[in-house]
C-alpha atoms as a PDB file:
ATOM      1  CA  UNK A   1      86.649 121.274  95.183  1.00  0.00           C
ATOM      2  CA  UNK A   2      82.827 120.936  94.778  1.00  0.00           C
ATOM      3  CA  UNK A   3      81.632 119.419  91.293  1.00  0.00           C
ATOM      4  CA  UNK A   4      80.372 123.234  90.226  1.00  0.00           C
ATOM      5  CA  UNK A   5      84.033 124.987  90.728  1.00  0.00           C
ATOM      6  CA  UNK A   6      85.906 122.782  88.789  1.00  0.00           C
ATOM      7  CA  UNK A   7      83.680 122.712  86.015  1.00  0.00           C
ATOM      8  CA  UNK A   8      83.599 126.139  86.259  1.00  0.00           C
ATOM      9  CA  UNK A   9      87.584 126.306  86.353  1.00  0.00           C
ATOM     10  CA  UNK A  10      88.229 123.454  83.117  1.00  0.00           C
ATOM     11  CA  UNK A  11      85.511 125.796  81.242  1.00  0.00           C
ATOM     12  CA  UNK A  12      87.759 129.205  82.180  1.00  0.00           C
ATOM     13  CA  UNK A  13      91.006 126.777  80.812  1.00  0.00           C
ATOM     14  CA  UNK A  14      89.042 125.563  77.643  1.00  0.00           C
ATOM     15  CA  UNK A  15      87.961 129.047  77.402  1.00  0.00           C
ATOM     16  CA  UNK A  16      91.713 130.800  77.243  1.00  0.00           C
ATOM     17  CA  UNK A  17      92.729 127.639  75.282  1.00  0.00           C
ATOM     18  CA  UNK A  18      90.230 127.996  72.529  1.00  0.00           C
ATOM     19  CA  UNK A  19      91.063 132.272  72.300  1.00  0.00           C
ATOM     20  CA  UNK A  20      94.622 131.260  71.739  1.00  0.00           C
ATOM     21  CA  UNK A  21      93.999 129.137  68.914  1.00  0.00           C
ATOM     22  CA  UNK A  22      91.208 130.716  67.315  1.00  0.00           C
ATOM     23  CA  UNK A  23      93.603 133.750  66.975  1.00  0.00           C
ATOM     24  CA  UNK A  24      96.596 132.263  65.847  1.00  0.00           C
ATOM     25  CA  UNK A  25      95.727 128.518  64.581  1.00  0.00           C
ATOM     26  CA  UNK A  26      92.270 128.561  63.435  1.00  0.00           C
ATOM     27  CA  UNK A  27      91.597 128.307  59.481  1.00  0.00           C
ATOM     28  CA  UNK A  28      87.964 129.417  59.490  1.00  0.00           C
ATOM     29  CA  UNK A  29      86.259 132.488  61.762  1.00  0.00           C
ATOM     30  CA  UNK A  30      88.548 135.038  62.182  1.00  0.00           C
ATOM     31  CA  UNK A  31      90.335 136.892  65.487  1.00  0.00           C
ATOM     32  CA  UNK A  32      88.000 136.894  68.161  1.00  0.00           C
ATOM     33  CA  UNK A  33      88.484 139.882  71.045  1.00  0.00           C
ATOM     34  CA  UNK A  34      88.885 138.127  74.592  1.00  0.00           C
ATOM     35  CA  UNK A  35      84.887 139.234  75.728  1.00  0.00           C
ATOM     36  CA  UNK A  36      83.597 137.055  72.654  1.00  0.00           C
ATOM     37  CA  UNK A  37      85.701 134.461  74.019  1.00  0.00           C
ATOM     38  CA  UNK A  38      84.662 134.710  77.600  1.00  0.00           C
ATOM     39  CA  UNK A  39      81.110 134.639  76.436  1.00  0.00           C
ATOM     40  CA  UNK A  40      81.746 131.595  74.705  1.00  0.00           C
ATOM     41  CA  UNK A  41      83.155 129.747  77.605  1.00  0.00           C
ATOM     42  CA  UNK A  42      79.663 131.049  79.876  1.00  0.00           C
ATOM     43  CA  UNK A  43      77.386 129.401  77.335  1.00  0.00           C
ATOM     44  CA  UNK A  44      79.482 126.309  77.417  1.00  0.00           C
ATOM     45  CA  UNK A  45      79.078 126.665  80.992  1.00  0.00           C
ATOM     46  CA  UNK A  46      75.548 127.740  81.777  1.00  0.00           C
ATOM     47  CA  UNK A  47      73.688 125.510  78.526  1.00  0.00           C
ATOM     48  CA  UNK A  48      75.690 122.448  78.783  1.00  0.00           C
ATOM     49  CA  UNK A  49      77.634 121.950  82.183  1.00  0.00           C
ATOM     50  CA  UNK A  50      75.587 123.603  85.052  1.00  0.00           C
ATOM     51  CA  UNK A  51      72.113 121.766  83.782  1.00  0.00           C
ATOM     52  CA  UNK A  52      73.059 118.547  85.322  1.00  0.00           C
ATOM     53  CA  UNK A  53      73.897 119.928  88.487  1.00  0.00           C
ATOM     54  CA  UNK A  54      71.062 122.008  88.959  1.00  0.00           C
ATOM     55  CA  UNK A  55      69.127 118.917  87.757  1.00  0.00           C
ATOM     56  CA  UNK A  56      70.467 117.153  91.020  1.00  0.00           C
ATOM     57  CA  UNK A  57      70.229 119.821  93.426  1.00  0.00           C
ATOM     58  CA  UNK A  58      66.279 121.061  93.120  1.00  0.00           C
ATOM     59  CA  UNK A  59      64.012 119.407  94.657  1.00  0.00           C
ATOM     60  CA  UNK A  60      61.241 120.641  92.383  1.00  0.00           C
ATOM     61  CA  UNK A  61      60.269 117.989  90.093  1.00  0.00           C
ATOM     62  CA  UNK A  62      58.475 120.273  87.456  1.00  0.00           C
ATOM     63  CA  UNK A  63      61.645 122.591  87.361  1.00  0.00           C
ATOM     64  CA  UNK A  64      63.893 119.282  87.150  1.00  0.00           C
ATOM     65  CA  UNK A  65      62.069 118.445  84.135  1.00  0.00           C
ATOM     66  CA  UNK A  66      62.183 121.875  82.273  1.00  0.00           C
ATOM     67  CA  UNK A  67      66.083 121.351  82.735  1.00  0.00           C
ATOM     68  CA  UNK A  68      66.258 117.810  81.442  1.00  0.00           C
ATOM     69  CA  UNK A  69      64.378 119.031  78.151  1.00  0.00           C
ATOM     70  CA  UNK A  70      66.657 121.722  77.995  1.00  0.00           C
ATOM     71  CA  UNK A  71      69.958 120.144  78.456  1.00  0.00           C
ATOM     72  CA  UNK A  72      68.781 117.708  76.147  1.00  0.00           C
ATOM     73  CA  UNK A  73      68.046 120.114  73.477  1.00  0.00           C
ATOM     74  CA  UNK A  74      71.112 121.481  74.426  1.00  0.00           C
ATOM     75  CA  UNK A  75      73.222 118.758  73.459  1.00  0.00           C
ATOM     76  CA  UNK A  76      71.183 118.127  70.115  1.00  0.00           C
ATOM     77  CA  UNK A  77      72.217 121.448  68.888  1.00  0.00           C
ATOM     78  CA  UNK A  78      75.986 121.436  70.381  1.00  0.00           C
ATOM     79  CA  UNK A  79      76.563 118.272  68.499  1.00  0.00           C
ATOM     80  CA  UNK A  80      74.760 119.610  65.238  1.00  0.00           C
ATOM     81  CA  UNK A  81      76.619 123.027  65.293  1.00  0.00           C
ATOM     82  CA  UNK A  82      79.820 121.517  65.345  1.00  0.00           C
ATOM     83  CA  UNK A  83      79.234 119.080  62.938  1.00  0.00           C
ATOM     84  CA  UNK A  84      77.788 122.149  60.604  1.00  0.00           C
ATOM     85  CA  UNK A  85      80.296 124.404  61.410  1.00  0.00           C
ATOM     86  CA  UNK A  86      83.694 122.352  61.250  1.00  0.00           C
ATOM     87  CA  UNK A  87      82.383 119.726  59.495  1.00  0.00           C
ATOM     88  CA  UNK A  88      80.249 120.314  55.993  1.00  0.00           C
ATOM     89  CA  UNK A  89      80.685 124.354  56.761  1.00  0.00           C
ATOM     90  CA  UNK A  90      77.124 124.848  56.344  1.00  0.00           C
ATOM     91  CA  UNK A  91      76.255 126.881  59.167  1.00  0.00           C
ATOM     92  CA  UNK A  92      73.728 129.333  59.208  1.00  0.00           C
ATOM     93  CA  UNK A  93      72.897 132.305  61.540  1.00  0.00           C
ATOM     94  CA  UNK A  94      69.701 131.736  61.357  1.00  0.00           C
ATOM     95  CA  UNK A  95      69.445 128.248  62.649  1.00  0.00           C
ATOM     96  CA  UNK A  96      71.263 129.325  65.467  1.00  0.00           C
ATOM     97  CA  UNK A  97      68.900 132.584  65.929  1.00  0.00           C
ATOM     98  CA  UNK A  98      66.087 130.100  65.980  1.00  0.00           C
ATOM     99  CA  UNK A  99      67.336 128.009  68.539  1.00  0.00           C
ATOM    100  CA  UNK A 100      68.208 130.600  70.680  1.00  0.00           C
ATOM    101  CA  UNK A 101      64.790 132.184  70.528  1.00  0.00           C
ATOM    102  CA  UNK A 102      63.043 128.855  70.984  1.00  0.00           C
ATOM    103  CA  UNK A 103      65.275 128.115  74.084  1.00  0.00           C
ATOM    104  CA  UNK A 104      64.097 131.045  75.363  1.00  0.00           C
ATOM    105  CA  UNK A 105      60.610 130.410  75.029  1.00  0.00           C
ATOM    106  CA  UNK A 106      61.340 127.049  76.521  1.00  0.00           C
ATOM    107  CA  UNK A 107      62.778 128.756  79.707  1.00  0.00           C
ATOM    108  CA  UNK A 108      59.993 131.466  80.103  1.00  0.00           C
ATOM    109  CA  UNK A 109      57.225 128.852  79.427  1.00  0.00           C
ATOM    110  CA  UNK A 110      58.819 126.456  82.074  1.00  0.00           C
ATOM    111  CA  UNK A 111      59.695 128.971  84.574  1.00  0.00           C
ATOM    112  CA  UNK A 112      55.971 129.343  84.737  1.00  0.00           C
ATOM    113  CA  UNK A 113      54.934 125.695  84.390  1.00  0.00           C
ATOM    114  CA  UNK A 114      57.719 125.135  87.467  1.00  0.00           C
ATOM    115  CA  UNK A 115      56.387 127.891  89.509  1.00  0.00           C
ATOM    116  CA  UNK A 116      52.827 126.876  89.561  1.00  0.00           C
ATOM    117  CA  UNK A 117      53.736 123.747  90.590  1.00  0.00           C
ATOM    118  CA  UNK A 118      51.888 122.669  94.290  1.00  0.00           C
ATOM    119  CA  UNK A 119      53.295 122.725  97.351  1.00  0.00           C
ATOM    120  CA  UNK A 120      52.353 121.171 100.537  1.00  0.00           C
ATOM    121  CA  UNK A 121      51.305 123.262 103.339  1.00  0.00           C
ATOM    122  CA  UNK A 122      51.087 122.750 106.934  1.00  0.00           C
ATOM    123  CA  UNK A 123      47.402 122.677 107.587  1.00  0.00           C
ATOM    124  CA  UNK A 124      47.185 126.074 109.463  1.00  0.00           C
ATOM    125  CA  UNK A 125      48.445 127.423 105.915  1.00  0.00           C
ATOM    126  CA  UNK A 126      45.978 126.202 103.843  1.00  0.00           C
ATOM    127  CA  UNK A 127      43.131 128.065 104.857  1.00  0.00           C
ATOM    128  CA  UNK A 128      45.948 131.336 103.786  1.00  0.00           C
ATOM    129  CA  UNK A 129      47.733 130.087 100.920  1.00  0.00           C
ATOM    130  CA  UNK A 130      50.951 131.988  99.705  1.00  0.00           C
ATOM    131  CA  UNK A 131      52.284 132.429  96.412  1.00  0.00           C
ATOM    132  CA  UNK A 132      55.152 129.993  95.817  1.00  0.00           C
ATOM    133  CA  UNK A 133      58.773 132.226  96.166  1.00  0.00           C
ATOM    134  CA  UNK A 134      60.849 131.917  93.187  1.00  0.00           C
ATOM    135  CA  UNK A 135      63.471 129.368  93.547  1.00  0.00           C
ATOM    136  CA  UNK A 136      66.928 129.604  92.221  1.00  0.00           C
ATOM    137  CA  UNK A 137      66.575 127.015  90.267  1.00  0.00           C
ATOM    138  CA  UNK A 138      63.476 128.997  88.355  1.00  0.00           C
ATOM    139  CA  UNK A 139      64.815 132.099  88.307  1.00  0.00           C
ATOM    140  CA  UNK A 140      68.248 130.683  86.905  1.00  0.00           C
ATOM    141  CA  UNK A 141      65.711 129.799  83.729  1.00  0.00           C
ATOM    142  CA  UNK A 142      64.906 133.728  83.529  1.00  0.00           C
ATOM    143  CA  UNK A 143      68.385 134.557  83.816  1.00  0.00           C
ATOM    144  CA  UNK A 144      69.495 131.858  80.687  1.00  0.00           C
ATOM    145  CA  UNK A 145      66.755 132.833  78.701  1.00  0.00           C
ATOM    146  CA  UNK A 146      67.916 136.254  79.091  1.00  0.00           C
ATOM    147  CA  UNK A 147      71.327 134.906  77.943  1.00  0.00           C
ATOM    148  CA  UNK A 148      69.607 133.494  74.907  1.00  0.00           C
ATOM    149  CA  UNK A 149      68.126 136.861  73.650  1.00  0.00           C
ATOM    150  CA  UNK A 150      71.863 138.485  73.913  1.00  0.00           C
ATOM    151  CA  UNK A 151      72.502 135.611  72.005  1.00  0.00           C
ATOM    152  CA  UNK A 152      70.843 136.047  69.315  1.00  0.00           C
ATOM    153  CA  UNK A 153      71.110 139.427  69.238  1.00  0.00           C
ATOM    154  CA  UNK A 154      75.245 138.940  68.776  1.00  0.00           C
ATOM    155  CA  UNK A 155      74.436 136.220  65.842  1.00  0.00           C
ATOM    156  CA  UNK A 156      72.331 138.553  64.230  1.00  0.00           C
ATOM    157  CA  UNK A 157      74.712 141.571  64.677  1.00  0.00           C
ATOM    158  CA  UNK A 158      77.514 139.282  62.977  1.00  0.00           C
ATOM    159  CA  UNK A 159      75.137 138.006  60.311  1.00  0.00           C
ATOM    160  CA  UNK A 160      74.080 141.443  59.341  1.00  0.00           C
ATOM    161  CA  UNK A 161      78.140 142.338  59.241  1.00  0.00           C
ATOM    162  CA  UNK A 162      79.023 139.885  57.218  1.00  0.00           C
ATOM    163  CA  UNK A 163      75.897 140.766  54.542  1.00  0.00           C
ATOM    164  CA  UNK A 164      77.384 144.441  54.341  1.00  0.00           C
ATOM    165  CA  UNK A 165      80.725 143.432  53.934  1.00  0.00           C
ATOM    166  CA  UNK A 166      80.780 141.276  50.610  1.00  0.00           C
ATOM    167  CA  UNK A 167      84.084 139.207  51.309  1.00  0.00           C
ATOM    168  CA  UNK A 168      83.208 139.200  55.373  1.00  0.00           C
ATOM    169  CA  UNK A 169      82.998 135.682  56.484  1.00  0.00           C
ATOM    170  CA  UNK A 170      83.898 135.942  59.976  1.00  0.00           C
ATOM    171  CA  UNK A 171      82.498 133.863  63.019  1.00  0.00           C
ATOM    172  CA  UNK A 172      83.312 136.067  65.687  1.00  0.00           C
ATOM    173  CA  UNK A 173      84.554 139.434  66.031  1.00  0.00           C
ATOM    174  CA  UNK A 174      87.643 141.204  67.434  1.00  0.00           C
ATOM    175  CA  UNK A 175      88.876 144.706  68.578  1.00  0.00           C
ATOM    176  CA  UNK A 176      88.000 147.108  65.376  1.00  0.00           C
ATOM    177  CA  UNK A 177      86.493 149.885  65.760  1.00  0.00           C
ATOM    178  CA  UNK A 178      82.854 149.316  64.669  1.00  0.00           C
ATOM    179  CA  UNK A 179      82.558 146.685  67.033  1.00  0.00           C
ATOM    180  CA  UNK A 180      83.452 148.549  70.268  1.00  0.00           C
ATOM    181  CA  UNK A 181      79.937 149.115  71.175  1.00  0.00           C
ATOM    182  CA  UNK A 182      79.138 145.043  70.675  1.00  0.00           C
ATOM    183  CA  UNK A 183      82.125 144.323  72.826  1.00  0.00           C
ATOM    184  CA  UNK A 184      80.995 146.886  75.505  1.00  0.00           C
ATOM    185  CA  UNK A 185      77.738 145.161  75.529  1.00  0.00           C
ATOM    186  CA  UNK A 186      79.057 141.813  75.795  1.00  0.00           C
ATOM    187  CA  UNK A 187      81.426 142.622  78.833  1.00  0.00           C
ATOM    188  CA  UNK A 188      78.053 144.492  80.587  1.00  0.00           C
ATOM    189  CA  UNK A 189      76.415 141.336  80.098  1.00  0.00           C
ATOM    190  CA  UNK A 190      79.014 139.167  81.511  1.00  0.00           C
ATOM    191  CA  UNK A 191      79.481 140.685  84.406  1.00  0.00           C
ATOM    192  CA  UNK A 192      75.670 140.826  85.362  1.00  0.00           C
ATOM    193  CA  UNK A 193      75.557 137.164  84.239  1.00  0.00           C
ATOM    194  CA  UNK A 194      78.806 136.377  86.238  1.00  0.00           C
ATOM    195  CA  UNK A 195      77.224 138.490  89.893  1.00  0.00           C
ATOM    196  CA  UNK A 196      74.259 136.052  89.481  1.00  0.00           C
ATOM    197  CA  UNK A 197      76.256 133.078  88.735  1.00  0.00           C
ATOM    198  CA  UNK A 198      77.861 133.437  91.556  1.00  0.00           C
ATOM    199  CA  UNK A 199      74.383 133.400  93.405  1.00  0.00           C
ATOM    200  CA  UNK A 200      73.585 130.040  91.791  1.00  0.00           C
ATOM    201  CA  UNK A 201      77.183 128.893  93.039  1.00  0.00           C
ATOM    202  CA  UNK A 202      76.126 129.351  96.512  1.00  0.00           C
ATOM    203  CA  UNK A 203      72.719 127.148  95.918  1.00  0.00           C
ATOM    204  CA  UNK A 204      74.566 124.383  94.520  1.00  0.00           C
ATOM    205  CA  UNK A 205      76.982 124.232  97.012  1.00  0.00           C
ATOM    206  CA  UNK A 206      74.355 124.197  99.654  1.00  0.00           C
ATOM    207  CA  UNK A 207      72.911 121.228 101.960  1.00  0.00           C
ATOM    208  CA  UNK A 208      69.547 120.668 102.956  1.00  0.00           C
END
């Protein structure tokens, strides 16, 4: 099974592993609906898994830098959030709104920085030069910075929940009512972000 798949299949595992204790075991967050859950287990995925492999499979060097930065920030904050969240429960919304945003900017900025990056031509091209096509590998950075805005637009949907509900400390949410529309949204998401995914799959899995 190539390197991507099983990653992809331990993260699904993780994924149902973490829903069933968050719903029955957890002390701190609340029920989370199965879409918050699968959303979870795509951002383990696409921030902190996939980067290395793309990493190794472009042949870009500007592009495999943008990803190096970003896996590295990446790891910063996983490590961080944890520690604030299960560890001296100081977590805030808005550090993770932040991040989110910045990572985005990150991803634009880079796409661009990547995609300007020169080629060589055969010398009966050069008097005709061609814009550079988009490589997976960049567009994958439009696509996760994408991610990032749902993102924070889910951590600032909670954090605005919890501010209008006075005894509301909840991490995630589940199937009530007034969240329908979120959880909608979320499953939309997914399965745009899950078509292209499998896109990306193909790439990785591809020799040159």
């Amino acid at each position: 099974m190539p390197p991507n798949r099983l990653l992809a299949l331990l993260t699904l595992l993780a994924t149902l592993v973490f829903h069933l204790w968050q719903n029955h075991h957890a002390p701190h967050g609340g029920a989370i609906a199965l879409p918050k859950s699968l959303w979870l287990g795509l951002t383990l995925y696409c921030w902190l898994l996939q980067p290395p492999l793309i990493i190794r499979r472009s042949h870009l060097p500007r592009a495999q830098s943008v990803w190096r930065l970003f896996w590295a920030l990446m790891l910063v904050r996983a490590a961080t959030e944890l520690w604030l969240l299960y560890g001296v429960h100081q977590w805030k919304y808005s550090y993770g709104i932040a991040h989110d945003l910045c990572s985005a900017a990150l991803l634009l900025i880079g796409a661009h920085y990547a995609q300007t990056q020169p080629q060589r031509q055969p010398e009966t091209e050069r008097n005709h030069p061609h814009p550079n096509p988009t490589s997976p590998e960049i567009h994958h950075m439009h696509i996760i910075a994408a991610m990032f805005l749902c993102e924070a637009l889910f951590a600032y949907y909670i954090s605005h929940f919890n501010a209008q509900h006075t005894h509301a400390q909840l991490w995630f949410i589940n199937w009530q009512r007034e969240h329908i529309p979120n959880l909608i949204f979320t499953l939309i998401s997914e399965a745009i972000l899950l078509k292209w995914l499998h896109r990306i799959d193909t790439w990785l899995n591809q020799h040159d």
